[in-house]
PDB file of N, CA and C in Angstrom:
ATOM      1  N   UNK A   1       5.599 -15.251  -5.839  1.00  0.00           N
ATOM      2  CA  UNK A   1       6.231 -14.218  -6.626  1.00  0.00           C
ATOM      3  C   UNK A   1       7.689 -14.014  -6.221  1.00  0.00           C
ATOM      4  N   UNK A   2       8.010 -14.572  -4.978  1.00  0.00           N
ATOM      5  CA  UNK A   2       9.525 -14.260  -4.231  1.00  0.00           C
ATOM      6  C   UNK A   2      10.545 -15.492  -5.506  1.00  0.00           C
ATOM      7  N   UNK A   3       9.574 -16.866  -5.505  1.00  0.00           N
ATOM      8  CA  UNK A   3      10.089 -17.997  -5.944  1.00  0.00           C
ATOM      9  C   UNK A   3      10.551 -17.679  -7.651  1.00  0.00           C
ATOM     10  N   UNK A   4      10.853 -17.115  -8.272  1.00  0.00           N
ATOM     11  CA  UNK A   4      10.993 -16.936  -9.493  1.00  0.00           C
ATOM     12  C   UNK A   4      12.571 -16.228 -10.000  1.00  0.00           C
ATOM     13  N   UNK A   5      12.754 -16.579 -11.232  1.00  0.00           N
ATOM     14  CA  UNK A   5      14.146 -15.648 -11.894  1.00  0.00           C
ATOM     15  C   UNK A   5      13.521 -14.229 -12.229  1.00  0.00           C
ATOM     16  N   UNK A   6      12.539 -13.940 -12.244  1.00  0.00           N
ATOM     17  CA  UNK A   6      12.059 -12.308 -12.613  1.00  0.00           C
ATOM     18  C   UNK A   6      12.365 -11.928 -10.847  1.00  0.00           C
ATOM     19  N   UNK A   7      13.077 -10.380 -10.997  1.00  0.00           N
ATOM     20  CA  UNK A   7      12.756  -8.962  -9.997  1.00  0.00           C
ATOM     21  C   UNK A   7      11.797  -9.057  -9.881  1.00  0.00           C
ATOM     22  N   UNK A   8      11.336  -8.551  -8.351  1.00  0.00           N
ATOM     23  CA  UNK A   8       9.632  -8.533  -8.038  1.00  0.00           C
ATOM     24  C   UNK A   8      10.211  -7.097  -7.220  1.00  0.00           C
ATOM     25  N   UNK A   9       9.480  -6.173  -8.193  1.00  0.00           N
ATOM     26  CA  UNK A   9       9.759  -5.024  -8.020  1.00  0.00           C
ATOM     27  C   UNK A   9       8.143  -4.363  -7.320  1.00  0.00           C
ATOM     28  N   UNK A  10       7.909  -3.835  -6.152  1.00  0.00           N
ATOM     29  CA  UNK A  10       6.673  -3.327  -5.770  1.00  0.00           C
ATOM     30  C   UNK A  10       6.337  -2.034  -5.827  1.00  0.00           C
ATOM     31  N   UNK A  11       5.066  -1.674  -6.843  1.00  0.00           N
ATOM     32  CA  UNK A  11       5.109  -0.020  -6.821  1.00  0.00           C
ATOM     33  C   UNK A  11       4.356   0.246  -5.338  1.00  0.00           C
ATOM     34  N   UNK A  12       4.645   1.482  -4.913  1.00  0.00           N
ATOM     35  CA  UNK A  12       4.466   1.726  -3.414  1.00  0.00           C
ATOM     36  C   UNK A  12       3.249   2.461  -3.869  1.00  0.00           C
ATOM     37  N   UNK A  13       1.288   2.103  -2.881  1.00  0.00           N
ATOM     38  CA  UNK A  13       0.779   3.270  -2.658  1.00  0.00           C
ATOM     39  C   UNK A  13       0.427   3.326  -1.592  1.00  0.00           C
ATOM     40  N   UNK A  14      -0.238   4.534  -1.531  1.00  0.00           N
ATOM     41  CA  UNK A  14      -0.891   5.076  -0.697  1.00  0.00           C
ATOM     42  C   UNK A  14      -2.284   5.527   0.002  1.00  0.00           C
ATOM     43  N   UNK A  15      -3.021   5.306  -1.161  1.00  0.00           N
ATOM     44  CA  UNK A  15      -4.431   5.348  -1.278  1.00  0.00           C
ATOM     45  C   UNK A  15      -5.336   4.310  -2.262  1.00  0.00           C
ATOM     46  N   UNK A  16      -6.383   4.277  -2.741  1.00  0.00           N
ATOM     47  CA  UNK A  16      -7.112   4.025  -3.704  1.00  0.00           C
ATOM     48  C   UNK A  16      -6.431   4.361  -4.990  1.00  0.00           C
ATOM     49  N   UNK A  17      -6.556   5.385  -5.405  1.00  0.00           N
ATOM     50  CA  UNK A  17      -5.996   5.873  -6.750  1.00  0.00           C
ATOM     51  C   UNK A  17      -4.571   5.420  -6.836  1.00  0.00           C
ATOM     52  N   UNK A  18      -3.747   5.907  -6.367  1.00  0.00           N
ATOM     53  CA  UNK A  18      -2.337   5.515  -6.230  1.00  0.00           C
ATOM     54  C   UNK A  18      -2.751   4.055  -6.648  1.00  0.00           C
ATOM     55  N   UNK A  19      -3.017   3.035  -5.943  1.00  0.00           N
ATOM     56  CA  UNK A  19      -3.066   1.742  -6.052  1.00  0.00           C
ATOM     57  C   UNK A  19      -3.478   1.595  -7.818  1.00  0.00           C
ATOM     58  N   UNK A  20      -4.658   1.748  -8.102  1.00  0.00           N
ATOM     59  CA  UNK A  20      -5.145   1.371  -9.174  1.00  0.00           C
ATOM     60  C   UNK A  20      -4.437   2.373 -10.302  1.00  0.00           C
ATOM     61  N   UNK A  21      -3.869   3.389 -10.272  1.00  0.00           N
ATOM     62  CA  UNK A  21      -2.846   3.712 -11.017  1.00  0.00           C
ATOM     63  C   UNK A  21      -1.547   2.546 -11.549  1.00  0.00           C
ATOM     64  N   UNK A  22      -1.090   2.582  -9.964  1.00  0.00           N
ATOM     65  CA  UNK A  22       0.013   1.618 -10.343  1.00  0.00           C
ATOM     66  C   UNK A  22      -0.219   0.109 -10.954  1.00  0.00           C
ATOM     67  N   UNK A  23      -1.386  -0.500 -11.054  1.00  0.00           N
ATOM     68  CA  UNK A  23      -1.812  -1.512 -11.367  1.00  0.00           C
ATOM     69  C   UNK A  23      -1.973  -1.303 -12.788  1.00  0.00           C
ATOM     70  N   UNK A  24      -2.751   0.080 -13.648  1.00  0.00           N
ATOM     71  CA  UNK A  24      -2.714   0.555 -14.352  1.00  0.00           C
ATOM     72  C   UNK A  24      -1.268   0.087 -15.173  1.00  0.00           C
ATOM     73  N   UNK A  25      -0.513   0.266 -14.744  1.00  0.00           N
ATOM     74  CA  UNK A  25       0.738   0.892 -15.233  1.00  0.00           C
ATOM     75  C   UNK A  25       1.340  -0.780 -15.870  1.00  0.00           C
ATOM     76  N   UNK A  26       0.905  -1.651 -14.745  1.00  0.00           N
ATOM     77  CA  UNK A  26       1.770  -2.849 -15.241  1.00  0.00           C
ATOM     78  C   UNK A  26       2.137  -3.967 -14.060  1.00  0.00           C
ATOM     79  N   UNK A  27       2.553  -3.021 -12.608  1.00  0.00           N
ATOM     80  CA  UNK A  27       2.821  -3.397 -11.704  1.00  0.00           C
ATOM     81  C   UNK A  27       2.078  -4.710 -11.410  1.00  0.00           C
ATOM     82  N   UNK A  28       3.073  -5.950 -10.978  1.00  0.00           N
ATOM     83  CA  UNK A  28       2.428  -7.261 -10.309  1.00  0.00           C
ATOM     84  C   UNK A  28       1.874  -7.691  -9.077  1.00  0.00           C
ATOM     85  N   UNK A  29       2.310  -6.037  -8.768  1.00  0.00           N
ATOM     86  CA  UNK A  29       2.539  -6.128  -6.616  1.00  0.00           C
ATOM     87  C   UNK A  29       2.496  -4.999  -6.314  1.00  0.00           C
ATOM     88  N   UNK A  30       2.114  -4.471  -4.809  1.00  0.00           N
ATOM     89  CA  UNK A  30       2.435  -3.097  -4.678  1.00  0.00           C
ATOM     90  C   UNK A  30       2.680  -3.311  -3.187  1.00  0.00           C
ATOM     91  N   UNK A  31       3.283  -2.713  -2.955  1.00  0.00           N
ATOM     92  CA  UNK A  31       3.661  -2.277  -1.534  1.00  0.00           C
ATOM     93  C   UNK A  31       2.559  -0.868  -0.814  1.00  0.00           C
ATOM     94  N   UNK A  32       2.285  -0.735   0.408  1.00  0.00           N
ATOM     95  CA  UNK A  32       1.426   0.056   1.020  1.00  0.00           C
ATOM     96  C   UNK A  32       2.961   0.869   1.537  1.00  0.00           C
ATOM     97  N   UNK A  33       2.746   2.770   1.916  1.00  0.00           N
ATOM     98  CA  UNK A  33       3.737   2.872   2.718  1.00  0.00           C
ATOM     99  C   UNK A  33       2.626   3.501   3.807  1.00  0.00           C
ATOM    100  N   UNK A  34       3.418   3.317   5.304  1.00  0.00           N
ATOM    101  CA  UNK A  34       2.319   4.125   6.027  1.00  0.00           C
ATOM    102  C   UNK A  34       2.631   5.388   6.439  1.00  0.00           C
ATOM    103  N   UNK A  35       3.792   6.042   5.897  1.00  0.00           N
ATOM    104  CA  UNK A  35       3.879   7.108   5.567  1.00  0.00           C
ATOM    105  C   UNK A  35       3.027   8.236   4.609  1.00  0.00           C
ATOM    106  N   UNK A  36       3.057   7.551   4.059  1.00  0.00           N
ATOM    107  CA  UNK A  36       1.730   7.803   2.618  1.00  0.00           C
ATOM    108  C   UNK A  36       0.781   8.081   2.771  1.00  0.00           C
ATOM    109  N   UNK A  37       0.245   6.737   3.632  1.00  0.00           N
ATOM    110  CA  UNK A  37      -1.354   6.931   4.241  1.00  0.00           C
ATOM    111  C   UNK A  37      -1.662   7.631   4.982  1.00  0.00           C
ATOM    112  N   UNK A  38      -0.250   8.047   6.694  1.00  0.00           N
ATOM    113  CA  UNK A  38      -0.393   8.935   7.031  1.00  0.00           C
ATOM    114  C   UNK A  38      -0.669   9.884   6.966  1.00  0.00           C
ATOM    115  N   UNK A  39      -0.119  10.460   5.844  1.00  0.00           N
ATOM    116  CA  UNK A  39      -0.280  11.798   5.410  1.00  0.00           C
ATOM    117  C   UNK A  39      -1.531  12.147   4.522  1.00  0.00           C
ATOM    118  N   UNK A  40      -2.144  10.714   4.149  1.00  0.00           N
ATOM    119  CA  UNK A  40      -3.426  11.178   3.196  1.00  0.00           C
ATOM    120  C   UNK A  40      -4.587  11.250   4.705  1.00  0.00           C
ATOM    121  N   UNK A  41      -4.197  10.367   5.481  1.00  0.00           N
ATOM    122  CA  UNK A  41      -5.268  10.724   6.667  1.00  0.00           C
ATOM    123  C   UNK A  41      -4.681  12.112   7.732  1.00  0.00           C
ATOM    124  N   UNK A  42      -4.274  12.561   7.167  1.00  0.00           N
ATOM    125  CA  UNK A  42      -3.594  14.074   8.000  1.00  0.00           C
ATOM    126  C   UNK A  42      -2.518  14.035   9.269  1.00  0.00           C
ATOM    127  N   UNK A  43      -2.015  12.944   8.996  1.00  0.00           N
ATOM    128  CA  UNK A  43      -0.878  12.850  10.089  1.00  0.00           C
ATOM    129  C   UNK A  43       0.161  12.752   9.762  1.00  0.00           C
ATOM    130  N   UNK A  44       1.140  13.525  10.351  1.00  0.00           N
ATOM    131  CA  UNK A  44       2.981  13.190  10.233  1.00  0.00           C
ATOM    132  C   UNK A  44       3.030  11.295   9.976  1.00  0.00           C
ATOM    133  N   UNK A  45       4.371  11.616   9.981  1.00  0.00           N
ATOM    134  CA  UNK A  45       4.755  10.147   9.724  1.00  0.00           C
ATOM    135  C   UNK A  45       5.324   9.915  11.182  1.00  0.00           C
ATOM    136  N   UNK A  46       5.338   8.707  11.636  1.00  0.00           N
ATOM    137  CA  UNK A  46       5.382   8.536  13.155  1.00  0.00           C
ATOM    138  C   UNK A  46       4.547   8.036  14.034  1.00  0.00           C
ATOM    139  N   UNK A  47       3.537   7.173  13.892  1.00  0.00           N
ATOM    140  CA  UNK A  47       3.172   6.329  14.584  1.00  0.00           C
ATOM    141  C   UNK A  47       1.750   6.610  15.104  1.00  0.00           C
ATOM    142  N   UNK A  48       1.215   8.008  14.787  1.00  0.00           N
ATOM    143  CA  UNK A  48       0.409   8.968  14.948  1.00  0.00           C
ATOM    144  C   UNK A  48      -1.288   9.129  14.517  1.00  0.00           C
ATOM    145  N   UNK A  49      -1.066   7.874  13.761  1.00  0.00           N
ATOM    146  CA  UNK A  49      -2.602   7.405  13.014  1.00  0.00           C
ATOM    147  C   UNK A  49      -2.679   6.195  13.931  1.00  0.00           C
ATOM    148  N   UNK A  50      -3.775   5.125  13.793  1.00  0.00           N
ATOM    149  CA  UNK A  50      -4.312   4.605  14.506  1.00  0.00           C
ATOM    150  C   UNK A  50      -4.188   3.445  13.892  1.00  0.00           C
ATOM    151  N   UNK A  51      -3.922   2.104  13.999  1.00  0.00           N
ATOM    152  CA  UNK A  51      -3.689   0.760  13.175  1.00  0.00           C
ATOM    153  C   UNK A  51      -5.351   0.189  12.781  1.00  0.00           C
ATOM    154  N   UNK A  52      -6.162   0.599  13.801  1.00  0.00           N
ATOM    155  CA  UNK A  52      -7.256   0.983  12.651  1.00  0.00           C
ATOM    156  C   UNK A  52      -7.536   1.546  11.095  1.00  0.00           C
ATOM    157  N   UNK A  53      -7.009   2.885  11.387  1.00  0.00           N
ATOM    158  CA  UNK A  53      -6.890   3.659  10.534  1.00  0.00           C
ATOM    159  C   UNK A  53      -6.061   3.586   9.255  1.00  0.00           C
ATOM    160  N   UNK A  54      -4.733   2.592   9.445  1.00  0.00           N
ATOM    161  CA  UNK A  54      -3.754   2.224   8.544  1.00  0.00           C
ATOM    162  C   UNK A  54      -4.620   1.195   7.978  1.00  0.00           C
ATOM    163  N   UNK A  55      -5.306   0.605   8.806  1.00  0.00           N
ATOM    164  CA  UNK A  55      -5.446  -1.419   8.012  1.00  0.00           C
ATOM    165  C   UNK A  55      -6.636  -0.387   7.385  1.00  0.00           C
ATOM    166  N   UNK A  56      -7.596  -0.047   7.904  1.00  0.00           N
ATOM    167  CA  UNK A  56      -8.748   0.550   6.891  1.00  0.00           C
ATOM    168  C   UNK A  56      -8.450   0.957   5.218  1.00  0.00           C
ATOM    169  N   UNK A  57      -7.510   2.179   5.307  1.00  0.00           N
ATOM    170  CA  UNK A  57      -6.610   2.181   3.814  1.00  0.00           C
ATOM    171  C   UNK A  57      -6.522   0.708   3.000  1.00  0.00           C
ATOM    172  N   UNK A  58      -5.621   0.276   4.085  1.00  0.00           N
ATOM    173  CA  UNK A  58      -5.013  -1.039   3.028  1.00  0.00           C
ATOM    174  C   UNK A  58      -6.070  -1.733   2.719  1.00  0.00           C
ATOM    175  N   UNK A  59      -7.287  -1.755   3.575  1.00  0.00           N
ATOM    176  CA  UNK A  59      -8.495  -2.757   2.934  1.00  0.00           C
ATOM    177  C   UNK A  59      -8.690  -2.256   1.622  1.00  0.00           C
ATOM    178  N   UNK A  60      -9.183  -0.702   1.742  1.00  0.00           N
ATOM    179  CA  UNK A  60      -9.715  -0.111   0.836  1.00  0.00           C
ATOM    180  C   UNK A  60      -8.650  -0.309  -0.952  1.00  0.00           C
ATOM    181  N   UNK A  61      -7.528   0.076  -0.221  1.00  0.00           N
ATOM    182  CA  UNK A  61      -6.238  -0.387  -1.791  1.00  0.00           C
ATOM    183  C   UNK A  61      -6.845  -2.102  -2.145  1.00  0.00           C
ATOM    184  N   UNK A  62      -6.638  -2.942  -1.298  1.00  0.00           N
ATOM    185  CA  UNK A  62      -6.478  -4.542  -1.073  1.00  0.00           C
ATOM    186  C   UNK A  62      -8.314  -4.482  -1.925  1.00  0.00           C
ATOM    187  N   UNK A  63      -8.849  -3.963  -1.438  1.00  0.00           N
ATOM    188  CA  UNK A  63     -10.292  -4.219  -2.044  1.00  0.00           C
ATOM    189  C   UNK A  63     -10.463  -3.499  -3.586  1.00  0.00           C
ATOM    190  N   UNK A  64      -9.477  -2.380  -4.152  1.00  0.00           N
ATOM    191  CA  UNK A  64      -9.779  -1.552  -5.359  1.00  0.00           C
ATOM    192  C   UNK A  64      -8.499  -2.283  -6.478  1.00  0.00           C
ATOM    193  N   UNK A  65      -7.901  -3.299  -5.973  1.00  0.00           N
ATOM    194  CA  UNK A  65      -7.187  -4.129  -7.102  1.00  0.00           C
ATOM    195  C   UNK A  65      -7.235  -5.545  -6.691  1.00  0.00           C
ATOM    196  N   UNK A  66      -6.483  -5.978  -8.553  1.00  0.00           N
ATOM    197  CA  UNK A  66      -6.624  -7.319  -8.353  1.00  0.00           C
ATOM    198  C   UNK A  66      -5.443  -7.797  -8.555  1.00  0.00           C
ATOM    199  N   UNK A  67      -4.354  -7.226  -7.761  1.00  0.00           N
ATOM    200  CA  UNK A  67      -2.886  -7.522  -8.291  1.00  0.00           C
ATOM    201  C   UNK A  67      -2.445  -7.966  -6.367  1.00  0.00           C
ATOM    202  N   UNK A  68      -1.587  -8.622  -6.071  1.00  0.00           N
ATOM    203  CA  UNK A  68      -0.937  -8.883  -4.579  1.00  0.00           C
ATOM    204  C   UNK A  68      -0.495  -7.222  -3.840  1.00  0.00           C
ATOM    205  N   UNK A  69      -1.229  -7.030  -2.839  1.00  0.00           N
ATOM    206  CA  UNK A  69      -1.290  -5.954  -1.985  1.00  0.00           C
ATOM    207  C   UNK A  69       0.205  -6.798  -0.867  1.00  0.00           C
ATOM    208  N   UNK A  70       0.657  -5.832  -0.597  1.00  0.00           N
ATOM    209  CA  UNK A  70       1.942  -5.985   0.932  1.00  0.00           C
ATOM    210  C   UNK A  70       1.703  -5.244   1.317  1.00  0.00           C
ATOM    211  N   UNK A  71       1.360  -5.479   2.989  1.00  0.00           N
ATOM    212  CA  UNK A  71       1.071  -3.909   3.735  1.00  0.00           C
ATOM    213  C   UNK A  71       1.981  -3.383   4.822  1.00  0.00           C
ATOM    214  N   UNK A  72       2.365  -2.050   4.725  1.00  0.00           N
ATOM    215  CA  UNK A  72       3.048  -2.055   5.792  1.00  0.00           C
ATOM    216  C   UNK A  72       2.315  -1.349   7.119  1.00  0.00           C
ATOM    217  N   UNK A  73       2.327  -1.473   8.014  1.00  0.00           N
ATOM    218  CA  UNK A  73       1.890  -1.455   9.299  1.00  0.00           C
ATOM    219  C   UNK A  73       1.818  -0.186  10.495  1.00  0.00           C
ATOM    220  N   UNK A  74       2.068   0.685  10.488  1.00  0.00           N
ATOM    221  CA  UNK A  74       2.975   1.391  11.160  1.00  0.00           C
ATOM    222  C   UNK A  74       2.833   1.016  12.456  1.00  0.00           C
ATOM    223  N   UNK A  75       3.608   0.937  13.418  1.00  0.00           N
ATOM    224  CA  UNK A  75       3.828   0.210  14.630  1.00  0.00           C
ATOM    225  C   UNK A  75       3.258  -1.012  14.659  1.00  0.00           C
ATOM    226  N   UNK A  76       3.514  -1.750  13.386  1.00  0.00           N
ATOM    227  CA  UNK A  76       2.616  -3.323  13.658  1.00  0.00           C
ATOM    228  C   UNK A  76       3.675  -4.344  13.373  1.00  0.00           C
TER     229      UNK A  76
END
């Protein structure tokens, strides 16, 4: 998707819904933020959730679409 003349523009989520919203919408790709997730698992942003806890989300997004997931990591 990098290799092409089209923008590869990524809608950012955060959860399940978020994800399949944005897939909804059109999006080819989405970006994870772990800010996002942070905060849907009750933590500030800052390093403060558990990389357990981040990759778990992203499975769960990565497992509720069928479009290219990017994840971001927090401290990873």
């Amino acid at each position: 998707m990098h290799q092409t003349d089209e923008i590869l523009i990524l809608g950012n989520a955060w959860d399940v819904i978020s994800a399949k919203f944005l897939e909804h919408l059109g999006y080819k790709a989405i970006g994870t933020t772990s800010a996002g997730i942070a905060a849907v698992l009750g933590y500030p942003d800052g390093e403060l959730m558990s990389v357990q806890e981040n990759c778990g989300m992203v499975q769960q997004i990565a497992a509720a679409v069928t479009i290219h997931v990017s994840a971001d990591i927090e401290a990873g």
